[in-house]
C-alpha atoms as a PDB file:
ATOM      1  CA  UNK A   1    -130.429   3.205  25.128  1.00  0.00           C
ATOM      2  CA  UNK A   2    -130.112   2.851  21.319  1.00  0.00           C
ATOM      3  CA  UNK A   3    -126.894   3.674  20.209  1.00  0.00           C
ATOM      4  CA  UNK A   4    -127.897   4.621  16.787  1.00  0.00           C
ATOM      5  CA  UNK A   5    -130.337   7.294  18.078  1.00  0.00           C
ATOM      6  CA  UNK A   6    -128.439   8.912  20.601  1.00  0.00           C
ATOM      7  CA  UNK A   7    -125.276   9.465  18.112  1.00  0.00           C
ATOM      8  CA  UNK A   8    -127.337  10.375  15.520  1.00  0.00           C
ATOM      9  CA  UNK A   9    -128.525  13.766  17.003  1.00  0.00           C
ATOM     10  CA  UNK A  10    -124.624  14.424  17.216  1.00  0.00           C
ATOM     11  CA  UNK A  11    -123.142  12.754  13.899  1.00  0.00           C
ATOM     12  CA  UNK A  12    -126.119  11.971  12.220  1.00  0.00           C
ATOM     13  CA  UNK A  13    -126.629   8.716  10.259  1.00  0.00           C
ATOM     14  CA  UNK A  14    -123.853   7.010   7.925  1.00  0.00           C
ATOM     15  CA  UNK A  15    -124.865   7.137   4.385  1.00  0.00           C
ATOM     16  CA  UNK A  16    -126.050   4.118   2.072  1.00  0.00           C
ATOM     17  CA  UNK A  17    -122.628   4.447  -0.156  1.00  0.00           C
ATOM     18  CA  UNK A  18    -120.489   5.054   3.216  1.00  0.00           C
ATOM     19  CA  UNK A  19    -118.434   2.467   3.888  1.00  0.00           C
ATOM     20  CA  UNK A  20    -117.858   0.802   7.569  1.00  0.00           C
ATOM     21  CA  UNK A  21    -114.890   2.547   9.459  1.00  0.00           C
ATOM     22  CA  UNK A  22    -112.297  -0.290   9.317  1.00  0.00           C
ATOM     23  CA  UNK A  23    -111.598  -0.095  12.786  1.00  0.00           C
ATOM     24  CA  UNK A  24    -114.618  -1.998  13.429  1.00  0.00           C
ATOM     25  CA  UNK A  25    -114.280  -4.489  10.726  1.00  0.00           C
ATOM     26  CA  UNK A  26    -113.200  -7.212  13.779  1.00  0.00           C
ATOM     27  CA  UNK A  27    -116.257  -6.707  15.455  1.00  0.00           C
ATOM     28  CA  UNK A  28    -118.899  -9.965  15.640  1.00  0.00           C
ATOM     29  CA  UNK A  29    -121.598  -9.747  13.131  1.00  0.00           C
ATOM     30  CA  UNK A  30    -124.589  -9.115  15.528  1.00  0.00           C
ATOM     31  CA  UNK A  31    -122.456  -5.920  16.887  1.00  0.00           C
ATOM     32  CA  UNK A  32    -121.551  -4.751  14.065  1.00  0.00           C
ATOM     33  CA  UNK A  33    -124.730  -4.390  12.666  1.00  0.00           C
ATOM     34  CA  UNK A  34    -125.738  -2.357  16.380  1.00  0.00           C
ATOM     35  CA  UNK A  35    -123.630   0.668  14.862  1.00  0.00           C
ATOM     36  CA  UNK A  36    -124.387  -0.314  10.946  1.00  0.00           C
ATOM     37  CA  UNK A  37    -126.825   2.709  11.190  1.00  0.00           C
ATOM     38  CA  UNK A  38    -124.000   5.300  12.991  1.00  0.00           C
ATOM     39  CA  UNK A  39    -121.655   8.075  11.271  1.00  0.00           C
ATOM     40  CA  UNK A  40    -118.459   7.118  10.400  1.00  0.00           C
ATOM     41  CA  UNK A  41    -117.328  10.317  11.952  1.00  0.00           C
ATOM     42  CA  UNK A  42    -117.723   8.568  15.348  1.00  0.00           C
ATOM     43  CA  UNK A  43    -115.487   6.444  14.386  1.00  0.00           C
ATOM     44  CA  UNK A  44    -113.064   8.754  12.951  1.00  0.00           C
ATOM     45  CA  UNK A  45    -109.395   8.319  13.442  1.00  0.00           C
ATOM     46  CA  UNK A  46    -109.087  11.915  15.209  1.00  0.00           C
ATOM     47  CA  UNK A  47    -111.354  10.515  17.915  1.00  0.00           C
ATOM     48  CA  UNK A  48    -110.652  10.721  21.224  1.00  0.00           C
ATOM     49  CA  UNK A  49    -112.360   7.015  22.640  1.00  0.00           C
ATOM     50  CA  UNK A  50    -111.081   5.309  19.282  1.00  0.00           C
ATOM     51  CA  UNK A  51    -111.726   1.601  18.864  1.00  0.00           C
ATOM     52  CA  UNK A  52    -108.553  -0.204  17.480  1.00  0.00           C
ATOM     53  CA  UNK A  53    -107.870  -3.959  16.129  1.00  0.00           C
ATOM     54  CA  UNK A  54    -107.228  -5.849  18.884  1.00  0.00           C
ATOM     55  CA  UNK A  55    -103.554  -6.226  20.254  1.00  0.00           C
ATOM     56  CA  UNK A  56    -102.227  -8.334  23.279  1.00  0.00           C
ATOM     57  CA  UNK A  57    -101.632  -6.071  26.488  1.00  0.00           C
ATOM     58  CA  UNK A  58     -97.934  -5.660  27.113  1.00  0.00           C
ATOM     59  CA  UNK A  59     -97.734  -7.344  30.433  1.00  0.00           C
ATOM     60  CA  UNK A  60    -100.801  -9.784  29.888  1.00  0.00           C
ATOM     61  CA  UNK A  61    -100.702 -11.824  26.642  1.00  0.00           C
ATOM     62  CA  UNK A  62    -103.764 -13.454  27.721  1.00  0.00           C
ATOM     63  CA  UNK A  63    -106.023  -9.757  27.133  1.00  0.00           C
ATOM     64  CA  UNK A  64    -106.186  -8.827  24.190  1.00  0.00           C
ATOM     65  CA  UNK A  65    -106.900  -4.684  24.167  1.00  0.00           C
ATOM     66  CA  UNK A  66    -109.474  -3.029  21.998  1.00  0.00           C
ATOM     67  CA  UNK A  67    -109.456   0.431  23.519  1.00  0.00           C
ATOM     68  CA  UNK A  68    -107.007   2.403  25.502  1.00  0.00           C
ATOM     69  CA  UNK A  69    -105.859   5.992  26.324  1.00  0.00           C
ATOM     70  CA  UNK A  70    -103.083   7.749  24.220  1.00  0.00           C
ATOM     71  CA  UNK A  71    -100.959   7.360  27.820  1.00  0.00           C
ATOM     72  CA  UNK A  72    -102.018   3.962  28.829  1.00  0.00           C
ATOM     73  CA  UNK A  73    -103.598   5.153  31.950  1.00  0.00           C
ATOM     74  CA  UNK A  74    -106.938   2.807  31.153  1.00  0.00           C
ATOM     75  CA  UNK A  75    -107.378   0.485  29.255  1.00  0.00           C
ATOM     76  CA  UNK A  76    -110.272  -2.222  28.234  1.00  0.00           C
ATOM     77  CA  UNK A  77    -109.556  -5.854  26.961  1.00  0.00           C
ATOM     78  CA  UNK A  78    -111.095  -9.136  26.651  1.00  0.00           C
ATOM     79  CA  UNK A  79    -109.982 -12.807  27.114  1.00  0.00           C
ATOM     80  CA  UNK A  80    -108.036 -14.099  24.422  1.00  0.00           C
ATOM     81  CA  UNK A  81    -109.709 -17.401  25.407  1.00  0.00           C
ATOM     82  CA  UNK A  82    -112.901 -16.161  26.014  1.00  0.00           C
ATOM     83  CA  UNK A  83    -114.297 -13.571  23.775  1.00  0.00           C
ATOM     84  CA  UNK A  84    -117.309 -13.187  26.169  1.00  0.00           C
ATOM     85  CA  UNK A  85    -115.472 -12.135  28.972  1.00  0.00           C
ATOM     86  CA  UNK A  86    -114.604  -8.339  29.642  1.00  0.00           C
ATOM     87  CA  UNK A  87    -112.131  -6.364  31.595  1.00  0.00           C
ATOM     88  CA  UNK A  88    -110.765  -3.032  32.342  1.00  0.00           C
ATOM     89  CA  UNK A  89    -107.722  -1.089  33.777  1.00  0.00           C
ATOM     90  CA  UNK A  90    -108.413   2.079  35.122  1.00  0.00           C
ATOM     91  CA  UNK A  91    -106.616   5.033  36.674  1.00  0.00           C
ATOM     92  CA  UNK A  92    -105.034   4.872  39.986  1.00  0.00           C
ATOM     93  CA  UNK A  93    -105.485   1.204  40.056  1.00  0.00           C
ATOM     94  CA  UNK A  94    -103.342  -2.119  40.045  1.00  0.00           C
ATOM     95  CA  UNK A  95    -105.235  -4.676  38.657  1.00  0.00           C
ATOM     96  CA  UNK A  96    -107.065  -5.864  36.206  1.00  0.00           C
ATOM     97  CA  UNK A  97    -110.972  -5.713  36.724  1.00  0.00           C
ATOM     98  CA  UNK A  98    -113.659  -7.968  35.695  1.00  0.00           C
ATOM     99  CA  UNK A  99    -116.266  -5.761  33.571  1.00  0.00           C
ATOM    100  CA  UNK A 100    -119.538  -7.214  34.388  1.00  0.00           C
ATOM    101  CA  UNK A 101    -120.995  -6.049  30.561  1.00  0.00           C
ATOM    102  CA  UNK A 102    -120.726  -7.226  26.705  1.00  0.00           C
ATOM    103  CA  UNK A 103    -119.440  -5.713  24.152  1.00  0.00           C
ATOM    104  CA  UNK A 104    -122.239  -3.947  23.320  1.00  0.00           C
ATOM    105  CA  UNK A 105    -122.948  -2.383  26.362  1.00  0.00           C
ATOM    106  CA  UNK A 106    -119.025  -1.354  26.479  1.00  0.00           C
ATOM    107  CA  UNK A 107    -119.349  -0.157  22.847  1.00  0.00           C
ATOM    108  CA  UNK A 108    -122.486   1.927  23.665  1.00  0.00           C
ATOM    109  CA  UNK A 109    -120.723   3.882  26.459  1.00  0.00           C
ATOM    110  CA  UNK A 110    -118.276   4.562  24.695  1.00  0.00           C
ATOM    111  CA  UNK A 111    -119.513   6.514  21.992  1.00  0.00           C
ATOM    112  CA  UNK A 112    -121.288   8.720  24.930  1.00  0.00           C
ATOM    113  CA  UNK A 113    -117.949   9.557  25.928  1.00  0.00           C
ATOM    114  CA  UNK A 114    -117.043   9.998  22.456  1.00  0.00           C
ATOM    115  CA  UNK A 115    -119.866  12.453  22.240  1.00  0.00           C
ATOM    116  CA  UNK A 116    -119.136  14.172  24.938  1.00  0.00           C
ATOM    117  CA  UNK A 117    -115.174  14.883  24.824  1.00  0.00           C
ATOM    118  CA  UNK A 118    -114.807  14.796  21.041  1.00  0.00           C
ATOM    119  CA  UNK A 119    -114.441  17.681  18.697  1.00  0.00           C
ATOM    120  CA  UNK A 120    -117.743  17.016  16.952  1.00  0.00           C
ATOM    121  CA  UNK A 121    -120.014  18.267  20.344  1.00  0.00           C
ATOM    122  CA  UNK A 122    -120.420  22.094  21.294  1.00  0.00           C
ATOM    123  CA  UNK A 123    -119.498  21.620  25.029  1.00  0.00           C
ATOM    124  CA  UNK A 124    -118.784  23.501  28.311  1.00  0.00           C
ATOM    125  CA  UNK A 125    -116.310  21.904  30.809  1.00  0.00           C
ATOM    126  CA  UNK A 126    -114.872  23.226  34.399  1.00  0.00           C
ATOM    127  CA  UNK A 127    -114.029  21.656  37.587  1.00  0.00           C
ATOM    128  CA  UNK A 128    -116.726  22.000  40.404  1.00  0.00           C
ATOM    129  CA  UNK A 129    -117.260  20.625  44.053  1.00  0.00           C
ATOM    130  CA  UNK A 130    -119.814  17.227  43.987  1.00  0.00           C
ATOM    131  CA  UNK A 131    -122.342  19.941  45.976  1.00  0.00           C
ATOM    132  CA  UNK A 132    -123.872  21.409  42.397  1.00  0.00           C
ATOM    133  CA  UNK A 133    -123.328  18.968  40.363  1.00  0.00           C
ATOM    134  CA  UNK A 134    -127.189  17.971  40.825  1.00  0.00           C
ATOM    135  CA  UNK A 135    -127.704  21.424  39.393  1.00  0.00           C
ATOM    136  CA  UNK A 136    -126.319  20.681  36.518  1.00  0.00           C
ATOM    137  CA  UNK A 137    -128.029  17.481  35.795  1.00  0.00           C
ATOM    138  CA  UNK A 138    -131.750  18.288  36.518  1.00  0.00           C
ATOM    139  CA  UNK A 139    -134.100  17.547  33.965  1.00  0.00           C
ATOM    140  CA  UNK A 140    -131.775  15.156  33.245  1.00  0.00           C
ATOM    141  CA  UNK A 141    -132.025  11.288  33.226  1.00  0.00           C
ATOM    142  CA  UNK A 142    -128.656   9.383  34.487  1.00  0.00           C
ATOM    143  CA  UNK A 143    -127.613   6.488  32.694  1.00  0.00           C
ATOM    144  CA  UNK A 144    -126.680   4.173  35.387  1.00  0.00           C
ATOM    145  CA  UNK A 145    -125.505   0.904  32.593  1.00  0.00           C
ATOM    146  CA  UNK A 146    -121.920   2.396  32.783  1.00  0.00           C
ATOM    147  CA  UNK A 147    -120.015  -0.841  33.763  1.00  0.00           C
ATOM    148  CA  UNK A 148    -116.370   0.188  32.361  1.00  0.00           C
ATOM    149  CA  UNK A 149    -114.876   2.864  34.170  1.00  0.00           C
ATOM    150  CA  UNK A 150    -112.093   4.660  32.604  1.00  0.00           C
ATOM    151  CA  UNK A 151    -112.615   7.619  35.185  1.00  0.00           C
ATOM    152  CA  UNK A 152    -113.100   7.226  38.691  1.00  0.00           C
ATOM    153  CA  UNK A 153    -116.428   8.073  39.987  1.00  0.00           C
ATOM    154  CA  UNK A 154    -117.844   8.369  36.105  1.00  0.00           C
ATOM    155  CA  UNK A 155    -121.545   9.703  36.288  1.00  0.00           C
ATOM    156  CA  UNK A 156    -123.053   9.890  32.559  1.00  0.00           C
ATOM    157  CA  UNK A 157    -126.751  12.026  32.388  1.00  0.00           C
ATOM    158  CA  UNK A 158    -128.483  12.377  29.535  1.00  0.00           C
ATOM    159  CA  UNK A 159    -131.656  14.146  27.669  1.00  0.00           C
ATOM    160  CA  UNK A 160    -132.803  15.579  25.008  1.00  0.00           C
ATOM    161  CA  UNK A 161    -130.033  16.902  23.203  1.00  0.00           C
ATOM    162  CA  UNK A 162    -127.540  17.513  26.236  1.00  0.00           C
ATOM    163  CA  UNK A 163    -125.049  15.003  27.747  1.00  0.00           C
ATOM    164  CA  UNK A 164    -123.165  15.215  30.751  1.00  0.00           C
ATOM    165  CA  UNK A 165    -120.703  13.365  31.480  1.00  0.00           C
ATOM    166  CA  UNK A 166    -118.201  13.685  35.336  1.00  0.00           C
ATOM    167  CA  UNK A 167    -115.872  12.399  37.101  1.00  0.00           C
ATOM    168  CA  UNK A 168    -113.257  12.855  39.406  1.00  0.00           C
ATOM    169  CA  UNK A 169    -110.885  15.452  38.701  1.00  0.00           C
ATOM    170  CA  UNK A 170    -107.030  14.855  39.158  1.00  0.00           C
ATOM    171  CA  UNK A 171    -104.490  16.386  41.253  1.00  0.00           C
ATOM    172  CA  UNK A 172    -102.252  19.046  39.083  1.00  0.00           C
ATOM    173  CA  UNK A 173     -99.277  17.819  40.993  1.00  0.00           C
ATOM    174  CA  UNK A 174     -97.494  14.735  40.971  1.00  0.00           C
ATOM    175  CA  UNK A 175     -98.640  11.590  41.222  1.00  0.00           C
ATOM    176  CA  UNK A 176    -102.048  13.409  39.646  1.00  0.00           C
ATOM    177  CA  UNK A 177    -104.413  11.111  41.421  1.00  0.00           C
ATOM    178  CA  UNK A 178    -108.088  11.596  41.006  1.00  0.00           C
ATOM    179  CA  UNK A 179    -109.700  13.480  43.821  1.00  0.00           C
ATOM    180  CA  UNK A 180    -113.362  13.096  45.350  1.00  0.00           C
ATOM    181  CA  UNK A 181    -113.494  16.512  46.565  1.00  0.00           C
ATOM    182  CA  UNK A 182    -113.849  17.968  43.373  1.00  0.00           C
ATOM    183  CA  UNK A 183    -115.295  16.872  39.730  1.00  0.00           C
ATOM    184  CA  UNK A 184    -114.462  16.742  35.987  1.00  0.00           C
ATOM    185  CA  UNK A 185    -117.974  18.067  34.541  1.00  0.00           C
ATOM    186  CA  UNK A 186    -118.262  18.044  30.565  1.00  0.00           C
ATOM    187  CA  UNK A 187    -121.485  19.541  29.189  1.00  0.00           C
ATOM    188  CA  UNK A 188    -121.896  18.447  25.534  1.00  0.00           C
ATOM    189  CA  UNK A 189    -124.997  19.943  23.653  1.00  0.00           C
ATOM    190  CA  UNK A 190    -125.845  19.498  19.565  1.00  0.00           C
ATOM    191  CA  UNK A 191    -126.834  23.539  19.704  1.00  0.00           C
ATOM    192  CA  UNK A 192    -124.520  26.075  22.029  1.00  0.00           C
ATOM    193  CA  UNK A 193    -128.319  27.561  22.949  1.00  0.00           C
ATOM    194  CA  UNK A 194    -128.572  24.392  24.813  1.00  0.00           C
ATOM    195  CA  UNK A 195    -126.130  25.176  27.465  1.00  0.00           C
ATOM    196  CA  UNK A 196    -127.453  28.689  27.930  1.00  0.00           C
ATOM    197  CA  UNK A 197    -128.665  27.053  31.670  1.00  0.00           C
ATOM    198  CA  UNK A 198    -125.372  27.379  32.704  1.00  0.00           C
ATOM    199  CA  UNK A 199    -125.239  31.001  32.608  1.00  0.00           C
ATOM    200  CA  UNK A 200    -128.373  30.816  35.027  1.00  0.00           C
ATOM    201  CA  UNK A 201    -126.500  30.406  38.363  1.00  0.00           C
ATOM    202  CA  UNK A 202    -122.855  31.483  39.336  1.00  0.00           C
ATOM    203  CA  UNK A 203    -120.775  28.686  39.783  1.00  0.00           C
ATOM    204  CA  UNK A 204    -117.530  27.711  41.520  1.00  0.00           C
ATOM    205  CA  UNK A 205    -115.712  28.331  38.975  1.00  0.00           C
ATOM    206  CA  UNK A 206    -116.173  29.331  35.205  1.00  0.00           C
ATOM    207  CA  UNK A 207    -116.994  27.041  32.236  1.00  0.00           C
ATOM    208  CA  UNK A 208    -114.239  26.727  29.559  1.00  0.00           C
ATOM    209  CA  UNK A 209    -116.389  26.439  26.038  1.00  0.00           C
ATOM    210  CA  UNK A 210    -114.783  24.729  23.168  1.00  0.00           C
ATOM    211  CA  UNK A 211    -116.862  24.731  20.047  1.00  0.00           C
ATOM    212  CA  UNK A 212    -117.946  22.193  17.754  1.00  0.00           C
ATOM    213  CA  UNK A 213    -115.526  21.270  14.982  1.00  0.00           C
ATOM    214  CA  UNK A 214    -116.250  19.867  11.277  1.00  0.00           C
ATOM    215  CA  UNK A 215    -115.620  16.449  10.260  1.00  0.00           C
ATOM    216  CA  UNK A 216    -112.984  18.375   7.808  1.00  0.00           C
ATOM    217  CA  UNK A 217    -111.656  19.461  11.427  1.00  0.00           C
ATOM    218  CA  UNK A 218    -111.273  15.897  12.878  1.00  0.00           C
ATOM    219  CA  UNK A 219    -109.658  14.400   9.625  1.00  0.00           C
ATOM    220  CA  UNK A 220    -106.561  17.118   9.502  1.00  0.00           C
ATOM    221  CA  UNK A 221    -106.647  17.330  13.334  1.00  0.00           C
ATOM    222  CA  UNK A 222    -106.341  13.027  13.027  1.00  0.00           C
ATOM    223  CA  UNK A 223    -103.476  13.656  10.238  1.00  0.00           C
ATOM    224  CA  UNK A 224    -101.475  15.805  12.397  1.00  0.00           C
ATOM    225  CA  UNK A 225    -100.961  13.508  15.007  1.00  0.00           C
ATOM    226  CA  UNK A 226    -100.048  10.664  12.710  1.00  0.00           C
END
């Protein structure tokens, strides 16, 4: 999977006189220069899957975090001591877990969930049963590198154009665990023609579309919330 080719059919490439987004300014040389060819509009401060300077976790001096979620409910570190070694927090869970993956590979699937839950991609979501979920998918390849898990049960499939991205949906009542009767399904596409499939079938229940936005979207959108 090349990073730079995937994001480019959604943000298309950074310019010669556009500078590097700062959040990645910490980043070692040789992955750095993996995203050198990327938008800075993935990287944009109103993103949802934002990379941040490095900080110490609250309870666990010895990780320093690089990515969380606006809640805390995952989060992704390394080893202060060890830059080479990887771990994550995810929902529903106790511990820390060891993230068999580098950087890069963690970098990379993140900005496919970027893609697919941030303003910039046309996309379709709902919550179905597992059952059609193979529906949904076909034609599709699944990317099966996917060693951080923010999401319980996270399934990413992608082709030419389309991403899909599911998991397991949570409970709507307290204490909103995830569920494996029932899953999360994004469908981001670069053109809304693209997810005219899903009108092909009835499903469960009935896609929610929420339209692409401009990057002059994201950047008032990311100044609100400041």
């Amino acid at each position: 999977m090349v990073v730079a080719d995937v994001a480019g059919q959604w943000f298309g490439r950074r310019g010669r006189d556009e500078p590097m987004p700062e959040c990645l300014a910490w980043l070692p040389d040789r992955v750095r220069r993996t995203y050198a060819a990327t938008s800075p509009l993935l990287w944009a401060a109103g993103s949802v899957w934002q990379v941040g300077t490095p900080r110490h976790a609250r309870f666990a001096p010895d990780r320093m975090v690089f990515l969380s979620g606006d809640e805390g409910e995952w989060v992704c570190a390394y080893d202060a001591n060890d830059t080479d070694r990887f771990f994550d927090l995810g929902p529903d869970e106790a511990g820390w877990r060891v993230v068999d993956a580098g950087l890069a590979e963690l970098l990379a699937q993140r900005s496919l969930l970027e893609i697919a839950h941030g303003p910039v991609s046309h996309r379709a979501v709902s919550a179905i049963p597992p059952a059609p979920l193979p529906d949904v998918v076909a034609g599709l390849t699944e990317i099966t590198t996917c060693p951080w898990r923010p999401v319980p049960g996270l399934r990413i499939h992608l082709g030419d154009g389309v991403l899909v991205v599911s998991g397991f949906d949570r409970q709507d009542v307290a204490p909103f665990h995830h569920v494996d009767d029932a899953l999360a399904v994004t469908v981001a596409v670069t053109r809304p023609e693209k997810a005219d499939f899903l009108a092909d079938r009835e499903w469960p229940r009935p896609w929610r579309v929420l339209p692409s936005r401009s990057l002059e979207w994201v950047r008032a959108y990311a100044e609100e919330r400041r």
